[in-house]
PDB file of N, CA and C in Angstrom:
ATOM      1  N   UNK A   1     102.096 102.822  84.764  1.00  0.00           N
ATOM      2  CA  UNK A   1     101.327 102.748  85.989  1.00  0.00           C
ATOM      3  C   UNK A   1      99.845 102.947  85.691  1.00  0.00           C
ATOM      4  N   UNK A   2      99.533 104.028  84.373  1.00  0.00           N
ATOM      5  CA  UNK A   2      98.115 104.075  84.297  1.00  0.00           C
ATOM      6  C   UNK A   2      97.642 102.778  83.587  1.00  0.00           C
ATOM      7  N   UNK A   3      98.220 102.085  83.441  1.00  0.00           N
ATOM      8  CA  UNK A   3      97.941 100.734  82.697  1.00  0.00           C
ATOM      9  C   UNK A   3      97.544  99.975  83.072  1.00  0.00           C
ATOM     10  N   UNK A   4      98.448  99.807  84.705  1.00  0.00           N
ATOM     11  CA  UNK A   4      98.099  98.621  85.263  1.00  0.00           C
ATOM     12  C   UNK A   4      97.119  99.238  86.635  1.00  0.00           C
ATOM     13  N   UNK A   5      96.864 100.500  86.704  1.00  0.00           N
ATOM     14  CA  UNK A   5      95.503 100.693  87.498  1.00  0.00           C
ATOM     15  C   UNK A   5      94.182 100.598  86.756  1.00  0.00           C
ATOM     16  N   UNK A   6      94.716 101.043  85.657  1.00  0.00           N
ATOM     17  CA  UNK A   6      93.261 100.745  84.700  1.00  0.00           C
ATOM     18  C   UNK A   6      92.748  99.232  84.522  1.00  0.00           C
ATOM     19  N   UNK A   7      93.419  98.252  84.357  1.00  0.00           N
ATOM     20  CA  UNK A   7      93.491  96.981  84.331  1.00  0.00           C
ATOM     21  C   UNK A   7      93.337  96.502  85.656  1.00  0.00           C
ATOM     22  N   UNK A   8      93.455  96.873  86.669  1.00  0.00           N
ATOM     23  CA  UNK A   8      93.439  96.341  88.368  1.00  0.00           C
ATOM     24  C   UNK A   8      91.888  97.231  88.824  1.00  0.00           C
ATOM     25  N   UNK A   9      91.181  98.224  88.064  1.00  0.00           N
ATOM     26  CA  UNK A   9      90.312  98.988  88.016  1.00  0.00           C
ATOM     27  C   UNK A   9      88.963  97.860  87.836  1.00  0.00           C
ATOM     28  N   UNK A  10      89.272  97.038  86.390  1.00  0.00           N
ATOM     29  CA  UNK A  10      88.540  96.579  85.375  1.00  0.00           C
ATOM     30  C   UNK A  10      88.310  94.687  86.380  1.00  0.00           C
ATOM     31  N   UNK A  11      89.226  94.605  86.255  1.00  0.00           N
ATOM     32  CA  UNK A  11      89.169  93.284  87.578  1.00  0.00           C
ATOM     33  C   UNK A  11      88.797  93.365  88.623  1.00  0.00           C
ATOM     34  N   UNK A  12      88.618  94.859  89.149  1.00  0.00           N
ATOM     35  CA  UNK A  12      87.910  94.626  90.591  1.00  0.00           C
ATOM     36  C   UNK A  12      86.228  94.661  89.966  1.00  0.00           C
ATOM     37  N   UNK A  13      86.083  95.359  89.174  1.00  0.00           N
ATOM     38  CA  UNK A  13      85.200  95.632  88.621  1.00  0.00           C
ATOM     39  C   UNK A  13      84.067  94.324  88.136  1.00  0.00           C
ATOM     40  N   UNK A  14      84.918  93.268  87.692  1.00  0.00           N
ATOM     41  CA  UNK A  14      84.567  92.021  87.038  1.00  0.00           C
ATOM     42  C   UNK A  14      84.353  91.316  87.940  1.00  0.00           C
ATOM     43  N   UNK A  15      85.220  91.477  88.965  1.00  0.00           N
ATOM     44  CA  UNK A  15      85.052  90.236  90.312  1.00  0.00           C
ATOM     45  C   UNK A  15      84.312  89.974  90.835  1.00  0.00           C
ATOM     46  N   UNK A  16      83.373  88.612  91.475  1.00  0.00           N
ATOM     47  CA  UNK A  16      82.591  87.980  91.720  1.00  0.00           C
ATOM     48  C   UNK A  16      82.375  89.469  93.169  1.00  0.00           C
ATOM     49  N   UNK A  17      81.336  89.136  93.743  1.00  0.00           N
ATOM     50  CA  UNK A  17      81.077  89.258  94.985  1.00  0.00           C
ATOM     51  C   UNK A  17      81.476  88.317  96.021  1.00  0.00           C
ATOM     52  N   UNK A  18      82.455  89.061  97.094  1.00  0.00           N
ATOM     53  CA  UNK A  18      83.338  88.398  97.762  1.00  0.00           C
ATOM     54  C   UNK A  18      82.466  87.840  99.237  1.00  0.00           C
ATOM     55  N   UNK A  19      82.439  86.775 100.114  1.00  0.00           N
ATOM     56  CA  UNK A  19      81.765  85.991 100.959  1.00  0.00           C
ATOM     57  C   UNK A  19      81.937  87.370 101.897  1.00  0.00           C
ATOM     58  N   UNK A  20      81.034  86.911 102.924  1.00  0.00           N
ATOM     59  CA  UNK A  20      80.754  88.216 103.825  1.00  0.00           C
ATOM     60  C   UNK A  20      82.309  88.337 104.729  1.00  0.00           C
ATOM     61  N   UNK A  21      82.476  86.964 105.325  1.00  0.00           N
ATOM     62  CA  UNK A  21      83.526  86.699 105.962  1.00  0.00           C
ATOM     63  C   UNK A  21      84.801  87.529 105.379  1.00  0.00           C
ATOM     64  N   UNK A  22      84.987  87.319 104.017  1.00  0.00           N
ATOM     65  CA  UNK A  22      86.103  87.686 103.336  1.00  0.00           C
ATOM     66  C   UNK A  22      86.211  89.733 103.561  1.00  0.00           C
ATOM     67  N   UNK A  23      84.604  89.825 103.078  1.00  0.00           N
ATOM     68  CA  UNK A  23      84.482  91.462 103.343  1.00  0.00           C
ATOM     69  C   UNK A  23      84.762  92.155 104.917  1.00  0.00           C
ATOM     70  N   UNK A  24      84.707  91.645 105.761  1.00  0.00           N
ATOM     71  CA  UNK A  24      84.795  91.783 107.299  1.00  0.00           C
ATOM     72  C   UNK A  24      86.407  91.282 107.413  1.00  0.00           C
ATOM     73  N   UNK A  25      87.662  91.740 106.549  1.00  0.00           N
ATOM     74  CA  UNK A  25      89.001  91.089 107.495  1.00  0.00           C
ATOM     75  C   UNK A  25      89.286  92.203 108.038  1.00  0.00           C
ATOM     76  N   UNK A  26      90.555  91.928 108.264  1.00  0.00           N
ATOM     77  CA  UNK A  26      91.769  92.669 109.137  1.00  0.00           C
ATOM     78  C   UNK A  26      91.785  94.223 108.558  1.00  0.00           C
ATOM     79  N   UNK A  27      91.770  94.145 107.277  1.00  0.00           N
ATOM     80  CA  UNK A  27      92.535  95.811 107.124  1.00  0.00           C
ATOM     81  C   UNK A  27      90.845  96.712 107.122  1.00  0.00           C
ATOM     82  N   UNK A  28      89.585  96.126 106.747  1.00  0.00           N
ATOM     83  CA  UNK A  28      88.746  96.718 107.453  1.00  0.00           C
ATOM     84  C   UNK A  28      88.066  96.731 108.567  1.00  0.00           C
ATOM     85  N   UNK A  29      88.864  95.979 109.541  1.00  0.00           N
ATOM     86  CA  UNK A  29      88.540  96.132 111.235  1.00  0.00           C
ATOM     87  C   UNK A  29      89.303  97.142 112.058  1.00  0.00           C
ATOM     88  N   UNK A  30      90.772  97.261 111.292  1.00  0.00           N
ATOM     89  CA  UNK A  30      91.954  97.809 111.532  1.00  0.00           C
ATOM     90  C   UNK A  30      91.932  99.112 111.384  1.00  0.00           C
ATOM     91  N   UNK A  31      91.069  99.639 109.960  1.00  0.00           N
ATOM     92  CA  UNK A  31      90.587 100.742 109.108  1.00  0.00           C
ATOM     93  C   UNK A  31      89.553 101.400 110.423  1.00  0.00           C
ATOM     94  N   UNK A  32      88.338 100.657 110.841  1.00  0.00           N
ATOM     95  CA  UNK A  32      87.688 101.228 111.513  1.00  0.00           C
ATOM     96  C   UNK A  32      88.181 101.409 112.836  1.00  0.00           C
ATOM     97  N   UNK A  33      88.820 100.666 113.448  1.00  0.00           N
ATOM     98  CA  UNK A  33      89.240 100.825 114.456  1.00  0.00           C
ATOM     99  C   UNK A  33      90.496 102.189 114.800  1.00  0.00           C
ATOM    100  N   UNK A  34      91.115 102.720 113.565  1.00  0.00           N
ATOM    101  CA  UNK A  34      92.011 103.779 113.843  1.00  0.00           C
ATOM    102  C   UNK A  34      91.066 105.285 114.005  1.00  0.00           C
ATOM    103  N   UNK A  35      91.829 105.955 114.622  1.00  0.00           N
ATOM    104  CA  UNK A  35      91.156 107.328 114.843  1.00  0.00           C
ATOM    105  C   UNK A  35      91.469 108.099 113.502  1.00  0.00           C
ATOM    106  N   UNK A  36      91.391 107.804 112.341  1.00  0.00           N
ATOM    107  CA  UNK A  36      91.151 108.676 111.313  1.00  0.00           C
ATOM    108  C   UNK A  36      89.886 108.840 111.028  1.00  0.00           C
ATOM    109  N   UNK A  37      89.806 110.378 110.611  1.00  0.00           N
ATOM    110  CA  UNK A  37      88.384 111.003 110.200  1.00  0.00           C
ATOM    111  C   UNK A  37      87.780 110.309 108.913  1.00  0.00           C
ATOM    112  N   UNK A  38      88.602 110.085 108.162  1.00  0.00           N
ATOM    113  CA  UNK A  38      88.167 109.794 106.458  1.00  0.00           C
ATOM    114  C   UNK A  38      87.535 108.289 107.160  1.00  0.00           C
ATOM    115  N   UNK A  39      87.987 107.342 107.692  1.00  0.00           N
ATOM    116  CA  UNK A  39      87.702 105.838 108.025  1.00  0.00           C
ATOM    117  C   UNK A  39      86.117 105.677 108.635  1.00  0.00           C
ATOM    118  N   UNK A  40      85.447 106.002 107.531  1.00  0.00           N
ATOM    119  CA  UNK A  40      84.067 105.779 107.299  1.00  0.00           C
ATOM    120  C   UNK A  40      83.868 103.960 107.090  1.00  0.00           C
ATOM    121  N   UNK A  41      82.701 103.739 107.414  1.00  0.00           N
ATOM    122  CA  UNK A  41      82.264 102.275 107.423  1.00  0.00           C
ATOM    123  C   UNK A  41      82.417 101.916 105.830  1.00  0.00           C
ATOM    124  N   UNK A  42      81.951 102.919 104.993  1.00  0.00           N
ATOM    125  CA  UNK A  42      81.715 102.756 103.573  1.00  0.00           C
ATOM    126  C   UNK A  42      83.397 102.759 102.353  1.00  0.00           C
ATOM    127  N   UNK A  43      84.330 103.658 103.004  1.00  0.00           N
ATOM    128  CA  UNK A  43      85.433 103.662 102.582  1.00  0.00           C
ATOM    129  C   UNK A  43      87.015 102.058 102.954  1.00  0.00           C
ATOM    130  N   UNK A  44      86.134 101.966 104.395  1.00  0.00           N
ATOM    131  CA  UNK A  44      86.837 101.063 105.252  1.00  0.00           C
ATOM    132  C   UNK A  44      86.969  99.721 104.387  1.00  0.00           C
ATOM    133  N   UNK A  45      85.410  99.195 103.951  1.00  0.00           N
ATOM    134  CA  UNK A  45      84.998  98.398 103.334  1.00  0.00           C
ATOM    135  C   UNK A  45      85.406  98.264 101.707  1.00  0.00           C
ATOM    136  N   UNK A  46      85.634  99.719 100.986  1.00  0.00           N
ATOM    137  CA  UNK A  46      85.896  99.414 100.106  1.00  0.00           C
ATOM    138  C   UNK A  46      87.774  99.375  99.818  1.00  0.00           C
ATOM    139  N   UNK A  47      88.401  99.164 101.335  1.00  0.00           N
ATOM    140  CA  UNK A  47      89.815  99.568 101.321  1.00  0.00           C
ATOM    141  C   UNK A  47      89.778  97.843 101.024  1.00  0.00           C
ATOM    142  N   UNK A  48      88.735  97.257 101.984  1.00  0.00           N
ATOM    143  CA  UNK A  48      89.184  95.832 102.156  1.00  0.00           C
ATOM    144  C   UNK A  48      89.335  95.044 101.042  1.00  0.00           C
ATOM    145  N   UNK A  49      88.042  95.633 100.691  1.00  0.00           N
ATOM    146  CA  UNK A  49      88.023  95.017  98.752  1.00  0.00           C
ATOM    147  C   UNK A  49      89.263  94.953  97.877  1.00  0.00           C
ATOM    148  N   UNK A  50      89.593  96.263  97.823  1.00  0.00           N
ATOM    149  CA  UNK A  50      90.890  96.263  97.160  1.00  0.00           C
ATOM    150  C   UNK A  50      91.918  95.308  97.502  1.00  0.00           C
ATOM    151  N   UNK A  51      92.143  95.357  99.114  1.00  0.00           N
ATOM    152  CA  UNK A  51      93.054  94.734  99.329  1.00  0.00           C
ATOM    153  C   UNK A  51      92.913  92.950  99.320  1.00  0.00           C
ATOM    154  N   UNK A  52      91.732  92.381  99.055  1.00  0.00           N
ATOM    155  CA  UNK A  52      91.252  91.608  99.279  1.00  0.00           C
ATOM    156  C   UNK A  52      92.088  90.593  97.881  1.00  0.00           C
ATOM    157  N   UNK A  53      92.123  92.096  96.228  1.00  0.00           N
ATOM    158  CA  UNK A  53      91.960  91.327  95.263  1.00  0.00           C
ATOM    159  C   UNK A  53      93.734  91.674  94.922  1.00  0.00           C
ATOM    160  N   UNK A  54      94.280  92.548  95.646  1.00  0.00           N
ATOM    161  CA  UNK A  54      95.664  92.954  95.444  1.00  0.00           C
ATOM    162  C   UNK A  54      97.034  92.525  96.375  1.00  0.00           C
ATOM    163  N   UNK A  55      96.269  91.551  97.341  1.00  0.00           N
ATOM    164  CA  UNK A  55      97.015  91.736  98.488  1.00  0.00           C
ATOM    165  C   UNK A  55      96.765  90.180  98.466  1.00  0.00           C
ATOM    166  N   UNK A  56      98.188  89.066  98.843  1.00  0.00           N
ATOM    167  CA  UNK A  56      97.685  87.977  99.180  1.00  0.00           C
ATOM    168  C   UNK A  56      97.498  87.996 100.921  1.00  0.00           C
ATOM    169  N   UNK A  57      97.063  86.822 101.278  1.00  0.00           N
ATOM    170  CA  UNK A  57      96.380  86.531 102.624  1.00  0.00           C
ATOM    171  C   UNK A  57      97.578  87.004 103.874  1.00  0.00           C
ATOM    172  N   UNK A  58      98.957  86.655 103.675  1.00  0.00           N
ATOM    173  CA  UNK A  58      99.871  86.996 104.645  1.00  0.00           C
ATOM    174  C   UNK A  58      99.769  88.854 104.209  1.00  0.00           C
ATOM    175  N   UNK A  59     100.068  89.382 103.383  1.00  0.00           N
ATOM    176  CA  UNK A  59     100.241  90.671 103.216  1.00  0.00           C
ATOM    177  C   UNK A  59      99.166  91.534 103.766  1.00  0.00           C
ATOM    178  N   UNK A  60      98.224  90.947 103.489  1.00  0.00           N
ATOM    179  CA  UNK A  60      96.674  91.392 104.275  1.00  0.00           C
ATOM    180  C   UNK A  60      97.173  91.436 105.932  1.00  0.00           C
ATOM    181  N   UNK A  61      97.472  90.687 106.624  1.00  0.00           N
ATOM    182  CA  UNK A  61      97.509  90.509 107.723  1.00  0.00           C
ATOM    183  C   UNK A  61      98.575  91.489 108.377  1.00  0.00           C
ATOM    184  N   UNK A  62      99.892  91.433 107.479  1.00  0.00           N
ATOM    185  CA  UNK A  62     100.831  92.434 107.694  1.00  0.00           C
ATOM    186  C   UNK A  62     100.102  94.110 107.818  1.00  0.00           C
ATOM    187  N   UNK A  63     100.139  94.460 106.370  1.00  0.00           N
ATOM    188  CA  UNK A  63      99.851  95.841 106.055  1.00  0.00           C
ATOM    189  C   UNK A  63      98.202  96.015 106.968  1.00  0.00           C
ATOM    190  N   UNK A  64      97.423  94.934 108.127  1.00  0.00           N
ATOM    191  CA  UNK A  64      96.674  95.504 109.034  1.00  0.00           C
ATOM    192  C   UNK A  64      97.285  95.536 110.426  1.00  0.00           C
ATOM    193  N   UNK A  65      98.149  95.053 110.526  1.00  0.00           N
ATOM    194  CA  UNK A  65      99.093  95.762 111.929  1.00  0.00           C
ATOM    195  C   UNK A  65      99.679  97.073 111.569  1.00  0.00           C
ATOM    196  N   UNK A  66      99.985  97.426 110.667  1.00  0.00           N
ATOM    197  CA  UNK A  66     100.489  99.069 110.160  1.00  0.00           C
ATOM    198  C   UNK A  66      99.621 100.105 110.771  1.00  0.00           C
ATOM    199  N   UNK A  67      97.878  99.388 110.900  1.00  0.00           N
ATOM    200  CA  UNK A  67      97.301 100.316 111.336  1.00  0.00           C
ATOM    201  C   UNK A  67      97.843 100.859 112.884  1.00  0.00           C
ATOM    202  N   UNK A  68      98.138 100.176 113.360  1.00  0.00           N
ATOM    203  CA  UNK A  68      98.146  99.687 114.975  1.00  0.00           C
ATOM    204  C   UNK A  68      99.333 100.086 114.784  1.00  0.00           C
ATOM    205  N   UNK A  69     100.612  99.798 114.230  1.00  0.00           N
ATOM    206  CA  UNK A  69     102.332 100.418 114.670  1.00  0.00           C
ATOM    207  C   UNK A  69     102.421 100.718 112.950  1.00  0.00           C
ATOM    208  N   UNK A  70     102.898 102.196 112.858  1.00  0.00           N
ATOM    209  CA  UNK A  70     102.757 101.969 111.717  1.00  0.00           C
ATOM    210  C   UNK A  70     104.330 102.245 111.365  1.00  0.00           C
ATOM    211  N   UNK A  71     104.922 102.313 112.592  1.00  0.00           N
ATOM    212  CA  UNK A  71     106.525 102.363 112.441  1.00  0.00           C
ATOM    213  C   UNK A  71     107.160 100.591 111.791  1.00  0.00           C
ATOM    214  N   UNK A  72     106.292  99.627 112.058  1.00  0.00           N
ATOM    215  CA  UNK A  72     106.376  99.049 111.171  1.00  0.00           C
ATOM    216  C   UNK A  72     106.871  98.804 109.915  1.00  0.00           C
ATOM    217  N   UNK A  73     105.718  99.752 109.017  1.00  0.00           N
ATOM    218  CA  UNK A  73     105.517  99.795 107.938  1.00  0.00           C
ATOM    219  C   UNK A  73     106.589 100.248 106.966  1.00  0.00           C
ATOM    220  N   UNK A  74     107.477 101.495 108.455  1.00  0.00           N
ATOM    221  CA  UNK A  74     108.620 102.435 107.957  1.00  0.00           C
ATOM    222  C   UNK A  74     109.953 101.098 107.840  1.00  0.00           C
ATOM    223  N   UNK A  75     109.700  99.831 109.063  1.00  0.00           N
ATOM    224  CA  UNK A  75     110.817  99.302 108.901  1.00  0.00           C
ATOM    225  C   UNK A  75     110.944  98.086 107.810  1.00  0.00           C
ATOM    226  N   UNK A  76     109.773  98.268 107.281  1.00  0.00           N
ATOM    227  CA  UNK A  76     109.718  97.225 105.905  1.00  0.00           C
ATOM    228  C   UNK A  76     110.317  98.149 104.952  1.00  0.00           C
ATOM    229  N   UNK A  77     109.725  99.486 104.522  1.00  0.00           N
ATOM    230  CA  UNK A  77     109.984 100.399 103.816  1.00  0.00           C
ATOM    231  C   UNK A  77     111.592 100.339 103.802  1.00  0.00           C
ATOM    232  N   UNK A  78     112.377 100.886 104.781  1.00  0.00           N
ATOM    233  CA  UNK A  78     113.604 100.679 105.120  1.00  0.00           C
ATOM    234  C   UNK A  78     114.483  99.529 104.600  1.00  0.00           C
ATOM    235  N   UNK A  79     114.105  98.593 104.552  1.00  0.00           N
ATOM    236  CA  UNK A  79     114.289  97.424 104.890  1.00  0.00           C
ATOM    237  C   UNK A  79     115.113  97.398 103.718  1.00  0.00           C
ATOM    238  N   UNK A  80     116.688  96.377 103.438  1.00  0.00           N
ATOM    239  CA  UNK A  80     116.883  95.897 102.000  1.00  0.00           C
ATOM    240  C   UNK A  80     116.685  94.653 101.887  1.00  0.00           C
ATOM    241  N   UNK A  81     115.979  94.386 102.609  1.00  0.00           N
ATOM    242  CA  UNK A  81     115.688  92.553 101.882  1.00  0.00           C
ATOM    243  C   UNK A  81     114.951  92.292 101.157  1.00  0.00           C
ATOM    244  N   UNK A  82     114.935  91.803  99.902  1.00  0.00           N
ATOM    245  CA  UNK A  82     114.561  91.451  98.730  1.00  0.00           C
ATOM    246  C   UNK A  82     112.875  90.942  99.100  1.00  0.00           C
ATOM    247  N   UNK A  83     112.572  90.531  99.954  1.00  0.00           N
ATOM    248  CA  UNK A  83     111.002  90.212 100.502  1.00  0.00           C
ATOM    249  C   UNK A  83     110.510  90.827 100.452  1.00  0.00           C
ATOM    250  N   UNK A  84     111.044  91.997 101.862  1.00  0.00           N
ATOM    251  CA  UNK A  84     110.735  93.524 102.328  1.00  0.00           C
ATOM    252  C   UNK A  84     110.272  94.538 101.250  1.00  0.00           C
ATOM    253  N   UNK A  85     111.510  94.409 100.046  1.00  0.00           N
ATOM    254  CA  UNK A  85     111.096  95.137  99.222  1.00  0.00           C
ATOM    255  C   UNK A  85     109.621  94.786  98.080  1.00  0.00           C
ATOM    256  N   UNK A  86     109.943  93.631  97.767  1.00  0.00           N
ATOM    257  CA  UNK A  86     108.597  93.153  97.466  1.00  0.00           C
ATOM    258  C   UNK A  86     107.488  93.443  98.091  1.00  0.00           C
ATOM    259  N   UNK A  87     107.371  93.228  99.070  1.00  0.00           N
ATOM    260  CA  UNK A  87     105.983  93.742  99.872  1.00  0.00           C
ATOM    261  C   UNK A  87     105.855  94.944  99.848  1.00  0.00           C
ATOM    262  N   UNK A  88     106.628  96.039  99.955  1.00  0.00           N
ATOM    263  CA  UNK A  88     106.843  97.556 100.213  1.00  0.00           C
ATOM    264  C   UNK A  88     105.900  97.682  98.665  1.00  0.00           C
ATOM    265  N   UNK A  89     106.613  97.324  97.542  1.00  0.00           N
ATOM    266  CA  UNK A  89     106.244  97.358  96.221  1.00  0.00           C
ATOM    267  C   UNK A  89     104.544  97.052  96.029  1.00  0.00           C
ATOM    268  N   UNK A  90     104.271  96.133  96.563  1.00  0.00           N
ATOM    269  CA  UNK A  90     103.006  95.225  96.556  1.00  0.00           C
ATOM    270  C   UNK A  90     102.214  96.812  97.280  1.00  0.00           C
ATOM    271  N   UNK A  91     102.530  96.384  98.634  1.00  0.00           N
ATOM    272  CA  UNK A  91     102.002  97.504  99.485  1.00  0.00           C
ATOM    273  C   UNK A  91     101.281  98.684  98.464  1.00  0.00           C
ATOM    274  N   UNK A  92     102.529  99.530  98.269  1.00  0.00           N
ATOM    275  CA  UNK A  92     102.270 100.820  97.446  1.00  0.00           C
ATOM    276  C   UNK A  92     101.282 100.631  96.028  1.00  0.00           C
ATOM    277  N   UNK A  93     101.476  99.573  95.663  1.00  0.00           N
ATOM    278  CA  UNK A  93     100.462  99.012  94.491  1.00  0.00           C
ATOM    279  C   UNK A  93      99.037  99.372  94.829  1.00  0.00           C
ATOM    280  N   UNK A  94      99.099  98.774  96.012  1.00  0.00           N
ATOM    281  CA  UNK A  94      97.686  98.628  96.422  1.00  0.00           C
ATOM    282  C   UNK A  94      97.024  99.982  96.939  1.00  0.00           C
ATOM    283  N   UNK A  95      97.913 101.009  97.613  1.00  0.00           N
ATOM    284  CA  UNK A  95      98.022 102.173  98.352  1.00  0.00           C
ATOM    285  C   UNK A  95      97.467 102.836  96.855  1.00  0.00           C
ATOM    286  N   UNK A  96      97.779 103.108  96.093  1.00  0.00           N
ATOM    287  CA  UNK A  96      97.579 103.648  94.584  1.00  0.00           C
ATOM    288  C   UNK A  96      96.163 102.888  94.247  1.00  0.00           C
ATOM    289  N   UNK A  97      95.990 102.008  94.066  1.00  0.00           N
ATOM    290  CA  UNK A  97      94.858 101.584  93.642  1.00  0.00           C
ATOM    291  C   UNK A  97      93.560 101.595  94.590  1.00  0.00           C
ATOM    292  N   UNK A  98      93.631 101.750  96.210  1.00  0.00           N
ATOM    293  CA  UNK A  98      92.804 101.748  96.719  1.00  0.00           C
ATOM    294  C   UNK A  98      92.221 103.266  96.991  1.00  0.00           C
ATOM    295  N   UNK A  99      93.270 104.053  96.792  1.00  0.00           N
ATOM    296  CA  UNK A  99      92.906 105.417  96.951  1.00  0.00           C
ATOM    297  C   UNK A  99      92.377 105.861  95.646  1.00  0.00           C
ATOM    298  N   UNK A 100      92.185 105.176  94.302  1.00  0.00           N
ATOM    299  CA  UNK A 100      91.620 105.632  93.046  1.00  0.00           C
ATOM    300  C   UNK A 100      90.092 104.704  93.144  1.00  0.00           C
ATOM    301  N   UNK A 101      90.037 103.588  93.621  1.00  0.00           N
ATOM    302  CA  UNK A 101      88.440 102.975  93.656  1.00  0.00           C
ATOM    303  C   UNK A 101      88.273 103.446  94.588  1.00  0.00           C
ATOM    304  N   UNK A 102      88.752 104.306  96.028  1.00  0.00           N
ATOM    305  CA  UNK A 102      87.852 104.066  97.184  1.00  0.00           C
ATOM    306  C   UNK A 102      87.679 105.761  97.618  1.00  0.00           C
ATOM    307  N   UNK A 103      87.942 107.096  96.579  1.00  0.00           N
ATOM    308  CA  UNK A 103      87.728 108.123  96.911  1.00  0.00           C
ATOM    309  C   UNK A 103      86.140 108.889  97.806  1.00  0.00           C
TER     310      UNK A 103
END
């Protein structure tokens, strides 16, 4: 696991600068819009990033309704369908990596 955050570290790191549009989606509108204390403009933004380079375009869209129901999130978690679990997997990938670039 420290392998592949160090390596998912080094690629965000390398990555172009993303279009403004791209920096303004869902999981940092979603981010600002929840009543958590930590969900600063500056953290929000760098959640999006992450998810921007870890997350494809449907998963993005998913894991920003979590903000909004996040019982959701429990019934993917739950879930045994081989998709479900994939995404759950993906998800937590990203959950790990966004909380190490975006402290």
């Amino acid at each position: 696991m420290k392998q592949f955050l160090t390596m998912a570290l080094c690629a965000l790191a390398l990555a172009a600068p993303l279009p403004a549009a791209a920096a303004g989606g869902k999981i940092k509108r979603a981010c600002m819009a929840s009543d958590r204390p930590a969900a600063t403009r500056a953290r929000c933004s760098c959640i999006q990033r992450v998810a921007n380079n870890a997350l494809s375009r449907s998963d993005r869209v998913k894991v920003a309704e979590w903000f909004t129901d996040p019982h959701q999130a429990q019934v993917v978690k739950m879930s045994r369908t081989a998709r479900d679990d994939a995404l759950w997997e993906r998800y937590q990938a990203f959950g790990q990596l966004a909380q190490a670039v975006c402290r």
